[in-house]
PDB file of N, CA and C in Angstrom:
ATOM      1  N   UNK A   1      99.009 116.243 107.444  1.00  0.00           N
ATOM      2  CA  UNK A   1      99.068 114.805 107.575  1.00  0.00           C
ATOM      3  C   UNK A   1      98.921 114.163 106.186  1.00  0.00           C
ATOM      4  N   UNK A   2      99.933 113.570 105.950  1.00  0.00           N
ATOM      5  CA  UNK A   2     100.010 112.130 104.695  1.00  0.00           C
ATOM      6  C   UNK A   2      98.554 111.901 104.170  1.00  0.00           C
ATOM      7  N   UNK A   3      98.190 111.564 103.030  1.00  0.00           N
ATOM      8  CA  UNK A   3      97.292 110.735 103.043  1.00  0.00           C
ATOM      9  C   UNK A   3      97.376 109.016 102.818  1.00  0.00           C
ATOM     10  N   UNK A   4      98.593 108.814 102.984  1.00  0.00           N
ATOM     11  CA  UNK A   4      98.879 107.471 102.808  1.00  0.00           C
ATOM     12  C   UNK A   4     100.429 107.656 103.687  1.00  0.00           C
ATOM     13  N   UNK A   5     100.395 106.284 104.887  1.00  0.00           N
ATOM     14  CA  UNK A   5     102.104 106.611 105.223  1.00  0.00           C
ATOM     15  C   UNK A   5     102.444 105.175 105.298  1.00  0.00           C
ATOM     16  N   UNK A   6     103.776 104.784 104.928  1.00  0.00           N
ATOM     17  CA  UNK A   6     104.502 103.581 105.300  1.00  0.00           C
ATOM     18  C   UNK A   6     105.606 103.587 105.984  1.00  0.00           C
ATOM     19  N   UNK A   7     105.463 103.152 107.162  1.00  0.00           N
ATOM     20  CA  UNK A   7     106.326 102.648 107.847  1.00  0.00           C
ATOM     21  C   UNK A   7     107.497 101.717 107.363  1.00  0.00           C
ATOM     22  N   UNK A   8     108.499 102.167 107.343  1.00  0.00           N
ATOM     23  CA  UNK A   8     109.719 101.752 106.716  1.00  0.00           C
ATOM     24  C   UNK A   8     109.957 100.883 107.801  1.00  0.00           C
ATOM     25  N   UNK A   9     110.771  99.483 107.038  1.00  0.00           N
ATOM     26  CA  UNK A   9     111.394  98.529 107.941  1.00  0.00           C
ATOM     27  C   UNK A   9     112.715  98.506 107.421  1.00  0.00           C
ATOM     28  N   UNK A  10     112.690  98.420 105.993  1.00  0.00           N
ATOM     29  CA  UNK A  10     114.151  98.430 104.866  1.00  0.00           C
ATOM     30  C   UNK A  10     113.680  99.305 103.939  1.00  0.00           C
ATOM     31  N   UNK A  11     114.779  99.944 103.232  1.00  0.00           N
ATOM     32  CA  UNK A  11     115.403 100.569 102.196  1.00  0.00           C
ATOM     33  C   UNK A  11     115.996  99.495 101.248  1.00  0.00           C
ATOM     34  N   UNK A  12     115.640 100.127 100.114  1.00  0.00           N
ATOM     35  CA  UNK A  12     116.315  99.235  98.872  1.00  0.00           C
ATOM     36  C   UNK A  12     117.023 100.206  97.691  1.00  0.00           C
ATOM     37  N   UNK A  13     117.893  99.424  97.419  1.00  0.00           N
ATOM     38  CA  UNK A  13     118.454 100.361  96.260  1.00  0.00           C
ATOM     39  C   UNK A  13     119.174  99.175  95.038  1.00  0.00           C
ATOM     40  N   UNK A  14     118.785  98.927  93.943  1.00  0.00           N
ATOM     41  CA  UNK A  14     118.657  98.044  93.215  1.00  0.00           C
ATOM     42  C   UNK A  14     118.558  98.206  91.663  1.00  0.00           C
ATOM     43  N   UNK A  15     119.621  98.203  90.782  1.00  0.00           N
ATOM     44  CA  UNK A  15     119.962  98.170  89.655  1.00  0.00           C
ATOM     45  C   UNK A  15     119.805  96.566  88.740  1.00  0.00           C
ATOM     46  N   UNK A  16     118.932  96.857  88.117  1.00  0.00           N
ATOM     47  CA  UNK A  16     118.606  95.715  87.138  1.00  0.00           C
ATOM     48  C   UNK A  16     118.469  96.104  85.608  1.00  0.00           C
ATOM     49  N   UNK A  17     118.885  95.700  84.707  1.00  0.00           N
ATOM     50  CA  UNK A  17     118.955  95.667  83.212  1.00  0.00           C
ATOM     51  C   UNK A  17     118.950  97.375  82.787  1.00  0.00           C
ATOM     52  N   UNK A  18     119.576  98.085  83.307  1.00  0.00           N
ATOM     53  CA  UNK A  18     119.652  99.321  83.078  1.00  0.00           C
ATOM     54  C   UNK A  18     118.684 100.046  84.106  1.00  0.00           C
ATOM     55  N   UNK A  19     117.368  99.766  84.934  1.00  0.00           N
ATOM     56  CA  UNK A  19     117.165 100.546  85.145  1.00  0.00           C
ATOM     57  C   UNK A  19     117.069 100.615  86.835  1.00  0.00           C
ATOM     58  N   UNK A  20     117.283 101.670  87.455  1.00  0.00           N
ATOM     59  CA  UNK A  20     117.790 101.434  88.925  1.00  0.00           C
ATOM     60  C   UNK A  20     116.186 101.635  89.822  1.00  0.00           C
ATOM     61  N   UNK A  21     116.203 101.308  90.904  1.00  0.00           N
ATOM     62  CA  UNK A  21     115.099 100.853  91.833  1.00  0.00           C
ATOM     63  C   UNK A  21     114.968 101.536  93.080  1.00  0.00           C
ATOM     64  N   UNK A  22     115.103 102.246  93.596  1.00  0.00           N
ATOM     65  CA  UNK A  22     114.846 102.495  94.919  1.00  0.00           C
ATOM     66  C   UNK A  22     113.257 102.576  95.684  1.00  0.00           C
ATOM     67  N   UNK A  23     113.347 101.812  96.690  1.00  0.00           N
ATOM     68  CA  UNK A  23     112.134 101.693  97.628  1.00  0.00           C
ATOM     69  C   UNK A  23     112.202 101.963  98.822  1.00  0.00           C
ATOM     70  N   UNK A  24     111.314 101.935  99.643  1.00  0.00           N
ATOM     71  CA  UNK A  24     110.719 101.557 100.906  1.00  0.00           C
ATOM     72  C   UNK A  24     109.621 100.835 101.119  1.00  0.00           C
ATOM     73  N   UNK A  25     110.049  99.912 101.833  1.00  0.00           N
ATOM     74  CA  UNK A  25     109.094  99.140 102.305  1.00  0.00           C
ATOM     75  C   UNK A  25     108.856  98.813 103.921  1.00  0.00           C
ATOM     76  N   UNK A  26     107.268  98.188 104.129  1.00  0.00           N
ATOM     77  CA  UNK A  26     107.359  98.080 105.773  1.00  0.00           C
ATOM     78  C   UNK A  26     107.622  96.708 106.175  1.00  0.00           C
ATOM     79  N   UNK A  27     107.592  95.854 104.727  1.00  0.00           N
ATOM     80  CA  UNK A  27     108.135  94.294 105.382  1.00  0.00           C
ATOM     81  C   UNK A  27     107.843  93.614 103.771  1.00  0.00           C
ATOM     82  N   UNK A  28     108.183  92.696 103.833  1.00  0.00           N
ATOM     83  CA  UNK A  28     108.475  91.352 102.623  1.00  0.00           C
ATOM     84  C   UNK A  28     107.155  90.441 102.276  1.00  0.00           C
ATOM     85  N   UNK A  29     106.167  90.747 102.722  1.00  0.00           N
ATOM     86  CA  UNK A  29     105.147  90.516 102.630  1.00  0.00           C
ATOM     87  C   UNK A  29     104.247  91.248 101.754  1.00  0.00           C
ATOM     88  N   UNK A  30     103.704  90.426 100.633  1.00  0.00           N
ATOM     89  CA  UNK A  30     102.754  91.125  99.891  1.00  0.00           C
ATOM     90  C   UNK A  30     101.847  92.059  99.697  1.00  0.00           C
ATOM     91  N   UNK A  31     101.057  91.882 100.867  1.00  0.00           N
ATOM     92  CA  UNK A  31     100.225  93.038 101.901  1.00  0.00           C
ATOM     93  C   UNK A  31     100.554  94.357 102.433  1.00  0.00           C
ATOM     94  N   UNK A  32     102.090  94.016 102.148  1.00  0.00           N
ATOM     95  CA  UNK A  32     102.802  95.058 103.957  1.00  0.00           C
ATOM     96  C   UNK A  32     103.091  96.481 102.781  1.00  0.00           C
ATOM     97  N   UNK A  33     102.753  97.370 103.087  1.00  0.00           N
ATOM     98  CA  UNK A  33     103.347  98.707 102.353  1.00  0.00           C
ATOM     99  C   UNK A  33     104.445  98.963 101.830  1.00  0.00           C
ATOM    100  N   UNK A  34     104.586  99.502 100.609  1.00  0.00           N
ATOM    101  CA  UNK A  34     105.834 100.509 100.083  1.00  0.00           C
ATOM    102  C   UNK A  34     105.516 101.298  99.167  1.00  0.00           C
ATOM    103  N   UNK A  35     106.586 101.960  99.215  1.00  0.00           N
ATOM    104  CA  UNK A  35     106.905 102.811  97.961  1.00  0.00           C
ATOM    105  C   UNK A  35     107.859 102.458  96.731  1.00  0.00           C
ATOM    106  N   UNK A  36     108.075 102.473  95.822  1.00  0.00           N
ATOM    107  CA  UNK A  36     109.099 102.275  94.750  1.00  0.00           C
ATOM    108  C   UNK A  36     109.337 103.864  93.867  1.00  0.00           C
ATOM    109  N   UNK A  37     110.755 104.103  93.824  1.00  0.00           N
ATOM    110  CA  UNK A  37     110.714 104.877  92.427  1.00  0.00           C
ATOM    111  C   UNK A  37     111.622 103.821  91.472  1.00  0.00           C
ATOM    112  N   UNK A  38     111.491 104.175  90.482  1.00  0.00           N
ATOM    113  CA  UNK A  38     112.655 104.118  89.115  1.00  0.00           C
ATOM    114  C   UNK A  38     112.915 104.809  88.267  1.00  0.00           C
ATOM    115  N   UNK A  39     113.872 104.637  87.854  1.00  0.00           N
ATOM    116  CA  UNK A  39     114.359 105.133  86.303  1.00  0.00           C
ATOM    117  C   UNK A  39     115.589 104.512  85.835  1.00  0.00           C
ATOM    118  N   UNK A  40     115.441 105.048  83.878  1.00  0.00           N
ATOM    119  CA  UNK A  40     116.583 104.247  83.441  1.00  0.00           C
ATOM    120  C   UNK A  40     117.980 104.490  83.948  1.00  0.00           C
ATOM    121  N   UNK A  41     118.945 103.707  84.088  1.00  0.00           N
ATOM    122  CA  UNK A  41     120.089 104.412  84.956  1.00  0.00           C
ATOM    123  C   UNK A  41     120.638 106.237  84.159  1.00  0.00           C
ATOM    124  N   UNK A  42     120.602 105.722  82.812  1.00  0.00           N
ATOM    125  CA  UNK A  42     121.011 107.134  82.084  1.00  0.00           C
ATOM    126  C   UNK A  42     120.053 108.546  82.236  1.00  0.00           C
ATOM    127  N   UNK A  43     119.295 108.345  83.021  1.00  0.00           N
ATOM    128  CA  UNK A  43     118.326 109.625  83.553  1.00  0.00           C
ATOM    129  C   UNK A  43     116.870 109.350  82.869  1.00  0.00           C
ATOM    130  N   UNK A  44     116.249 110.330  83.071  1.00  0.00           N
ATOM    131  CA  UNK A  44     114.946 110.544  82.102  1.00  0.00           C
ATOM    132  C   UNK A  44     113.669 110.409  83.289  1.00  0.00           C
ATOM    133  N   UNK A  45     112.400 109.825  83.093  1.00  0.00           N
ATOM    134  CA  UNK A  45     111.109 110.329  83.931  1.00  0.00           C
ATOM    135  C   UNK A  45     111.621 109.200  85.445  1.00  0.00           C
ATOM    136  N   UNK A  46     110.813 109.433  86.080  1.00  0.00           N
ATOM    137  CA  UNK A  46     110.957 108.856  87.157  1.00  0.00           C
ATOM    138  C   UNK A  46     109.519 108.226  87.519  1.00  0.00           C
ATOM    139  N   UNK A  47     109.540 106.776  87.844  1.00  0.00           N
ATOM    140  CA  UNK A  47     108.140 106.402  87.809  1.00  0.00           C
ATOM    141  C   UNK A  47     108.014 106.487  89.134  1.00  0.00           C
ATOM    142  N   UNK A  48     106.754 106.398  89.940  1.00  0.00           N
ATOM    143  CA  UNK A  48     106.525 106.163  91.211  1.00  0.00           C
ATOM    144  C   UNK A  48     104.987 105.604  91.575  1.00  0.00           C
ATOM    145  N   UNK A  49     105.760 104.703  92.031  1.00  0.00           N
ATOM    146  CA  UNK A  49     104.005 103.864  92.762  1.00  0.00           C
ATOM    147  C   UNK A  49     104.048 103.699  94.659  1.00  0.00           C
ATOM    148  N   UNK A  50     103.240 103.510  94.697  1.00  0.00           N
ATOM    149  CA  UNK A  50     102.362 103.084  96.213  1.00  0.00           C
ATOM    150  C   UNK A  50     101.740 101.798  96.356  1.00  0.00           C
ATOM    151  N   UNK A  51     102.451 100.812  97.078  1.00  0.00           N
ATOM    152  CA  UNK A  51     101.759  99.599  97.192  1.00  0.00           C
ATOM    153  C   UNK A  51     101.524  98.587  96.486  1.00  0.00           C
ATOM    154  N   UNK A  52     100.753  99.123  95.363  1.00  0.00           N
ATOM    155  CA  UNK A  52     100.577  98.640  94.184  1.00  0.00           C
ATOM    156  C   UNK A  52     101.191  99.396  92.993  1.00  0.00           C
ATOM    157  N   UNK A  53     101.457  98.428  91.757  1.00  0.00           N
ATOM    158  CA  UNK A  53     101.896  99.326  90.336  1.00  0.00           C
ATOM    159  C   UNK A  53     100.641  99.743  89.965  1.00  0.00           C
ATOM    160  N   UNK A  54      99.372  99.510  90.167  1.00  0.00           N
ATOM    161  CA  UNK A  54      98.072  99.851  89.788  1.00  0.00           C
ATOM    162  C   UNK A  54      98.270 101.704  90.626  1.00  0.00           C
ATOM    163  N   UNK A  55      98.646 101.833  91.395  1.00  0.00           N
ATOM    164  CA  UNK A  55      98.854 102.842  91.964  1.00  0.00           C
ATOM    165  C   UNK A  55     100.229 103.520  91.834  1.00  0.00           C
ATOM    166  N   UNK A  56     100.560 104.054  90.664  1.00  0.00           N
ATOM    167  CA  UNK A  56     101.404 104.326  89.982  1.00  0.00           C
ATOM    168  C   UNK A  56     101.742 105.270  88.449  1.00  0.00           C
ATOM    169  N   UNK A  57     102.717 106.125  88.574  1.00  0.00           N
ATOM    170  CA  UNK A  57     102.821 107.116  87.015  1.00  0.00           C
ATOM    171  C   UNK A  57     104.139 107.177  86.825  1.00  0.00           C
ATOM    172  N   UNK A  58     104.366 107.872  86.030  1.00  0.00           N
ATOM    173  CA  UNK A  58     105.808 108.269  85.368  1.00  0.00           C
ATOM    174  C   UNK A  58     105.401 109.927  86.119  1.00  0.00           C
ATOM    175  N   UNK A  59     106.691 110.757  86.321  1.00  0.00           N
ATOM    176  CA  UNK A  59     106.408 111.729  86.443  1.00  0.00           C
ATOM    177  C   UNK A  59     105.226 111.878  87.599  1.00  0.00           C
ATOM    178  N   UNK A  60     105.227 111.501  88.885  1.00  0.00           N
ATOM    179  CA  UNK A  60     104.350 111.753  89.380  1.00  0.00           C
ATOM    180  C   UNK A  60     104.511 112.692  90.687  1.00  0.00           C
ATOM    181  N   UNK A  61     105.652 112.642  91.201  1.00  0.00           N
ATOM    182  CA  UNK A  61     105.978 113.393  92.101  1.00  0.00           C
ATOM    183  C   UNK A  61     106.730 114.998  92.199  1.00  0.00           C
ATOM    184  N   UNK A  62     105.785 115.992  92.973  1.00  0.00           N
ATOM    185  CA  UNK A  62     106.119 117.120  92.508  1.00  0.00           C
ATOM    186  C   UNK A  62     107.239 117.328  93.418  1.00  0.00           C
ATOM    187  N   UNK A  63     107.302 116.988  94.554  1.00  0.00           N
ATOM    188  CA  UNK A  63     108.387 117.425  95.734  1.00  0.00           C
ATOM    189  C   UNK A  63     108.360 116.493  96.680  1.00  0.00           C
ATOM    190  N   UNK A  64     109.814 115.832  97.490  1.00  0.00           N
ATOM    191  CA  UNK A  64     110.089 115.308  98.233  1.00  0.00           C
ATOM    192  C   UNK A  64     110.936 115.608  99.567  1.00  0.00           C
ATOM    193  N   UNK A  65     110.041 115.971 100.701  1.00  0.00           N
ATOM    194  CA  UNK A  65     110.773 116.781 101.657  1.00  0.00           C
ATOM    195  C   UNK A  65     111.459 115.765 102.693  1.00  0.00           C
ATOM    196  N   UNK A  66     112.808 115.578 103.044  1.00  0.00           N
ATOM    197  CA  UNK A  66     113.642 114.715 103.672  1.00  0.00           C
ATOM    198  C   UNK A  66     113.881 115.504 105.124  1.00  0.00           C
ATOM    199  N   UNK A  67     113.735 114.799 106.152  1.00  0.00           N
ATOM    200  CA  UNK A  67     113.064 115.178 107.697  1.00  0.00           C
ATOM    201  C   UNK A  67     113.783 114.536 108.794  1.00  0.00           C
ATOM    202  N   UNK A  68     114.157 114.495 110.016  1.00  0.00           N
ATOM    203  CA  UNK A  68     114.687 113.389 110.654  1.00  0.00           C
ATOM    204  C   UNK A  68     113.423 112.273 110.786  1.00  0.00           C
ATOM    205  N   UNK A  69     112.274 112.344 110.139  1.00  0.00           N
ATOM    206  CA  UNK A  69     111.384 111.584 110.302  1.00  0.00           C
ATOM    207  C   UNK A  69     111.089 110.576 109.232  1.00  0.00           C
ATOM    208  N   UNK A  70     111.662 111.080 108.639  1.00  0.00           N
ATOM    209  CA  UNK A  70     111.517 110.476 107.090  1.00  0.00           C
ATOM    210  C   UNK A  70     111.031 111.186 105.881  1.00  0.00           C
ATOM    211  N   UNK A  71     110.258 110.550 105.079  1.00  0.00           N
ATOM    212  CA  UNK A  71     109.923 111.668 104.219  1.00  0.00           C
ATOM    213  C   UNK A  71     108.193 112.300 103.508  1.00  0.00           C
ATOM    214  N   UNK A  72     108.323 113.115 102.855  1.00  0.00           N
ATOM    215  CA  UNK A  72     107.075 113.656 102.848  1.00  0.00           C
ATOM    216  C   UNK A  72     106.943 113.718 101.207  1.00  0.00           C
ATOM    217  N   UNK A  73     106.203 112.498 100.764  1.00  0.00           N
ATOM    218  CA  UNK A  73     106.319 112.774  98.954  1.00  0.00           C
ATOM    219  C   UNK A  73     104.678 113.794  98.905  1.00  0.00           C
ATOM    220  N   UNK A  74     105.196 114.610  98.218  1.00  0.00           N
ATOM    221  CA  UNK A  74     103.913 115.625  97.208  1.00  0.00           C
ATOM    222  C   UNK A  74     103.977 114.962  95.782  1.00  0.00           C
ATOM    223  N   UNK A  75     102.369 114.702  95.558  1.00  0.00           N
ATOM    224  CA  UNK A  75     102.111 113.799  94.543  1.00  0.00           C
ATOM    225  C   UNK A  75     101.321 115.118  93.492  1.00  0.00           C
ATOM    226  N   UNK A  76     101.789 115.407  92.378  1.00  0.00           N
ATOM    227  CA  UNK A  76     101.145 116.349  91.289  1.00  0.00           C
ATOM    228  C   UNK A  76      99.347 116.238  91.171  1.00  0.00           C
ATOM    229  N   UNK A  77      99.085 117.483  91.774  1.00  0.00           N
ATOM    230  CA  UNK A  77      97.619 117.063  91.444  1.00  0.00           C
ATOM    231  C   UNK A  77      96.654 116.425  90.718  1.00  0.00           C
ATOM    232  N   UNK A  78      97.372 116.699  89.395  1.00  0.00           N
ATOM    233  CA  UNK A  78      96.083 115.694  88.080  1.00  0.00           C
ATOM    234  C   UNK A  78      96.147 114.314  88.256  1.00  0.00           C
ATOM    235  N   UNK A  79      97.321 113.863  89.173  1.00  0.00           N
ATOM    236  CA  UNK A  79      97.133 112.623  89.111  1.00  0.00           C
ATOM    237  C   UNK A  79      96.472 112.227  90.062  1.00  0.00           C
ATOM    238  N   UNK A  80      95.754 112.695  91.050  1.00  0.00           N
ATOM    239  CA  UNK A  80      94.903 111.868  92.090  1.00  0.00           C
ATOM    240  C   UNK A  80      94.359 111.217  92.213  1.00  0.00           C
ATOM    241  N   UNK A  81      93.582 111.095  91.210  1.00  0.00           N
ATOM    242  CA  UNK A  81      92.508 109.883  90.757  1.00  0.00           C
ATOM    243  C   UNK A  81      93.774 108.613  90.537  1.00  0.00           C
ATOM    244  N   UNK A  82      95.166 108.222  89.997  1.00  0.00           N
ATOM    245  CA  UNK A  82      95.982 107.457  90.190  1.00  0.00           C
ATOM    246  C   UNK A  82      95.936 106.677  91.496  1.00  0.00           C
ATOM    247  N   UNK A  83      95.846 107.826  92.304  1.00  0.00           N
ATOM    248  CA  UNK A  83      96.857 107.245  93.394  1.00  0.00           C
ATOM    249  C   UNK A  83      95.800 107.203  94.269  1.00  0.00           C
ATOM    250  N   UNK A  84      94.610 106.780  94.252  1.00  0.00           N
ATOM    251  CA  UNK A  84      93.585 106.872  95.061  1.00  0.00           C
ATOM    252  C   UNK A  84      92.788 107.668  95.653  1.00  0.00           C
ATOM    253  N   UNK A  85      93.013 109.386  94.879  1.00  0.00           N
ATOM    254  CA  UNK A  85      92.679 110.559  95.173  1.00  0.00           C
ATOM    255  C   UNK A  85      93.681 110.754  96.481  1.00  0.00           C
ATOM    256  N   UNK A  86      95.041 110.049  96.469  1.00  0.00           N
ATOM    257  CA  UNK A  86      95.458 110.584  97.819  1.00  0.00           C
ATOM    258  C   UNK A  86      96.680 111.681  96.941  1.00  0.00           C
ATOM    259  N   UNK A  87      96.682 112.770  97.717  1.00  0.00           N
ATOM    260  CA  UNK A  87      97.625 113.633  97.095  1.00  0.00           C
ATOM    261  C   UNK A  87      99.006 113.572  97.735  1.00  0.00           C
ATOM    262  N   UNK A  88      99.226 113.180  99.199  1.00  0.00           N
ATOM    263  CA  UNK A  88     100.705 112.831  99.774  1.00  0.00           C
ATOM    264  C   UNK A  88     100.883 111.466 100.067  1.00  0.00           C
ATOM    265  N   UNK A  89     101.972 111.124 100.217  1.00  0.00           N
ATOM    266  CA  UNK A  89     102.555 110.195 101.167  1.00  0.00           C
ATOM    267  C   UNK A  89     103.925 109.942 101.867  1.00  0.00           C
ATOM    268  N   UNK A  90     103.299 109.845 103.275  1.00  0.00           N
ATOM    269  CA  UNK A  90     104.385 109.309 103.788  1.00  0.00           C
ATOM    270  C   UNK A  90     105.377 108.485 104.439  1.00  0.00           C
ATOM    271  N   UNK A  91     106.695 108.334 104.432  1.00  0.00           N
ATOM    272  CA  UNK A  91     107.519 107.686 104.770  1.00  0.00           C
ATOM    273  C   UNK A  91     107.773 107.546 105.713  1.00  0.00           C
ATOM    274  N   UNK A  92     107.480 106.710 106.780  1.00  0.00           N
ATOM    275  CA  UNK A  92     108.091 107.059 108.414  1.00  0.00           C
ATOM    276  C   UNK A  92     109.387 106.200 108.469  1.00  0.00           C
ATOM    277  N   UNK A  93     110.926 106.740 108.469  1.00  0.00           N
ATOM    278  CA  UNK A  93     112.206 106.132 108.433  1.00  0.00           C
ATOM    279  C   UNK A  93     112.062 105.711 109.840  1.00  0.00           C
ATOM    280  N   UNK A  94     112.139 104.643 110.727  1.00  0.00           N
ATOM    281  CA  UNK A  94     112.811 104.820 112.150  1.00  0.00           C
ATOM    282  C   UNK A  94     114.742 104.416 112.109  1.00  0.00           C
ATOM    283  N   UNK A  95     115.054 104.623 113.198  1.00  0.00           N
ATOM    284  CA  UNK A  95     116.316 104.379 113.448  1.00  0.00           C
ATOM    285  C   UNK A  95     116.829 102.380 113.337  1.00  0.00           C
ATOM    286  N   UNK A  96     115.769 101.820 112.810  1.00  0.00           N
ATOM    287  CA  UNK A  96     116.003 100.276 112.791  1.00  0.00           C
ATOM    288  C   UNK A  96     115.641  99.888 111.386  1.00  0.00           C
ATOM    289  N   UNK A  97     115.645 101.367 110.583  1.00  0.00           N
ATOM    290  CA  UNK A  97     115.286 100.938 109.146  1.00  0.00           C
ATOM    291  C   UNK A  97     116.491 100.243 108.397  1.00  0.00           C
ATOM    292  N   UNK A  98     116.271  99.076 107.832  1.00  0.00           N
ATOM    293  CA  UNK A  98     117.497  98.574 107.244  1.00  0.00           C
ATOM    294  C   UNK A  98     118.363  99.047 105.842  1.00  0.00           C
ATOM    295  N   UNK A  99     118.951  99.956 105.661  1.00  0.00           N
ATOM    296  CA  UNK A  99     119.273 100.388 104.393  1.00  0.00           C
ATOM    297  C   UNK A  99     119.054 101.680 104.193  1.00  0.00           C
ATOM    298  N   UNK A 100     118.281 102.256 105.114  1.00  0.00           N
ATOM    299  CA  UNK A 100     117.624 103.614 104.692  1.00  0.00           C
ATOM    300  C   UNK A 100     118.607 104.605 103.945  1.00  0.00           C
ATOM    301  N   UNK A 101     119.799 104.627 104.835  1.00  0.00           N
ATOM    302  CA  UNK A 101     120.984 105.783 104.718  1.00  0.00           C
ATOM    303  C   UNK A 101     121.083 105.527 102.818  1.00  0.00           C
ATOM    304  N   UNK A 102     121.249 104.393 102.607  1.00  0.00           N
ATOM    305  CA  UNK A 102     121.872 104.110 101.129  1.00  0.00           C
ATOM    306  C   UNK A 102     120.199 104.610 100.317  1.00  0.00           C
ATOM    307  N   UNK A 103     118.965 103.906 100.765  1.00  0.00           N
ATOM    308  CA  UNK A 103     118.067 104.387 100.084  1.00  0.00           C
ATOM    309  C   UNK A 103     117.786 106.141  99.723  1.00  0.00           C
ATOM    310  N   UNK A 104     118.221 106.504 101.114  1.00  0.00           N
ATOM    311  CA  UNK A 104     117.817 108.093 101.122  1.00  0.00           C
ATOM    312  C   UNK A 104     118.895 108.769  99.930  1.00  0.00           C
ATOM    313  N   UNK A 105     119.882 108.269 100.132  1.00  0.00           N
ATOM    314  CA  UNK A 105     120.824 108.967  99.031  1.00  0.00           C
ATOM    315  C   UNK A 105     121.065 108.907  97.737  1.00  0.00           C
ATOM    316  N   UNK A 106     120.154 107.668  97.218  1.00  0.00           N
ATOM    317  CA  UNK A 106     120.204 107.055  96.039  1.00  0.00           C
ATOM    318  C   UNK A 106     119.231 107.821  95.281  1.00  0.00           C
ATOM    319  N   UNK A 107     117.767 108.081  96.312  1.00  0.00           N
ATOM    320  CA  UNK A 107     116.810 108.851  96.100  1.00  0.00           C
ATOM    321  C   UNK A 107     116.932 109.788  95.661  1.00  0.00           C
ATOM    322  N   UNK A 108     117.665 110.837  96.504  1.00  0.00           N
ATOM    323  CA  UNK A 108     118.438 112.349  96.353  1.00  0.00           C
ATOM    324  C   UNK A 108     119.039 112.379  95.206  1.00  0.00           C
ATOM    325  N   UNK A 109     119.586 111.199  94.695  1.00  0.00           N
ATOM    326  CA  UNK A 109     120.415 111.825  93.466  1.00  0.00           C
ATOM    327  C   UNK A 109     119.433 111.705  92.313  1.00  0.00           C
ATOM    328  N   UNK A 110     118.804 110.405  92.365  1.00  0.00           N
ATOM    329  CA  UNK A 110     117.125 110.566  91.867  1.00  0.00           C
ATOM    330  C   UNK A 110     116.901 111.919  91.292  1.00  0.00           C
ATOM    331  N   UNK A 111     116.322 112.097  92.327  1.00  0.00           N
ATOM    332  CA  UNK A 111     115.119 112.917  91.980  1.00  0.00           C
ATOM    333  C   UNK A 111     115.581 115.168  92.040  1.00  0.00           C
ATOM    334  N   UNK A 112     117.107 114.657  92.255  1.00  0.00           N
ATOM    335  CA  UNK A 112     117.773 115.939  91.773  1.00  0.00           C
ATOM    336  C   UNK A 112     116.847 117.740  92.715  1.00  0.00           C
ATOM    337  N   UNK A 113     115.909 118.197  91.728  1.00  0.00           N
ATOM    338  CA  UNK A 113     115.522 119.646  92.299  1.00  0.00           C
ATOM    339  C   UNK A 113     114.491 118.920  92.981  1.00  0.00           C
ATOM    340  N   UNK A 114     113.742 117.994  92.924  1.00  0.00           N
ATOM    341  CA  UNK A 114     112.756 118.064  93.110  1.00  0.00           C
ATOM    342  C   UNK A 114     113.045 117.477  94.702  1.00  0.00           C
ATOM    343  N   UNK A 115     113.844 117.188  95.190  1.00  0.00           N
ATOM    344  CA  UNK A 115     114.599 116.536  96.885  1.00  0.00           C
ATOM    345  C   UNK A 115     114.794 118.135  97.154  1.00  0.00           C
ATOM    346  N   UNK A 116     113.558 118.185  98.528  1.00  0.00           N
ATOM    347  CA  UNK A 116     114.515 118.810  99.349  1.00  0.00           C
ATOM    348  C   UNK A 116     114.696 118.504 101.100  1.00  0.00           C
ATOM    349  N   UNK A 117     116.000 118.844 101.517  1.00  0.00           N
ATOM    350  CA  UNK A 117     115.933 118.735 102.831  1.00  0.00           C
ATOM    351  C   UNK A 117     115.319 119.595 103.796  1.00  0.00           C
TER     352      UNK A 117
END
């Protein structure tokens, strides 16, 4: 079990000043959960936060397992103390997620070896 999960409502996938965006989130509300990765479009680290950017690294995710459920991020151990001492999190996709299909794939190309299905 996760130690942190968000319920997906939308998927985002979002290119700004070079560097591209993909999220999940559980709603548009400040409060309401997500995830974000990024990077510059031309490749290089991949940042990833939870909720907050206070809860957040470059390089933080060791493996991302893609599920009919959604997904299962493994967060690199040294960083725990980051992320609230939580070492996973997860994604619950449902079938009314808005965008997911485009988020999930944008992700995948992301995050290359470290995606698996």
């Amino acid at each position: 079990m996760a130690d942190i999960t968000v319920k997906a409502a939308y998927g985002s996938v979002v290119e700004d000043e070079g560097v591209l965006f993909v999220g999940f989130a559980a709603g548009e509300e400040e409060d309401e959960g997500y995830v974000l990765f990024r990077q510059p479009v031309g490749g290089g680290p991949v940042w990833f936060e939870v909720n907050d950017e206070t809860f957040g690294a470059e390089d933080a995710v060791e493996a991302v397992k893609a599920g009919p459920k959604g997904l299962e991020i493994t967060l690199k151990p040294g960083l725990a103390a980051t992320f609230g001492w939580a070492g996973s999190v997860a994604v619950r996709i449902g079938p009314g997620c808005e965008d997911a299909d485009a988020a999930r794939e944008a992700l995948q190309q992301m995050l290359g070896p470290v995606w698996q299905e």
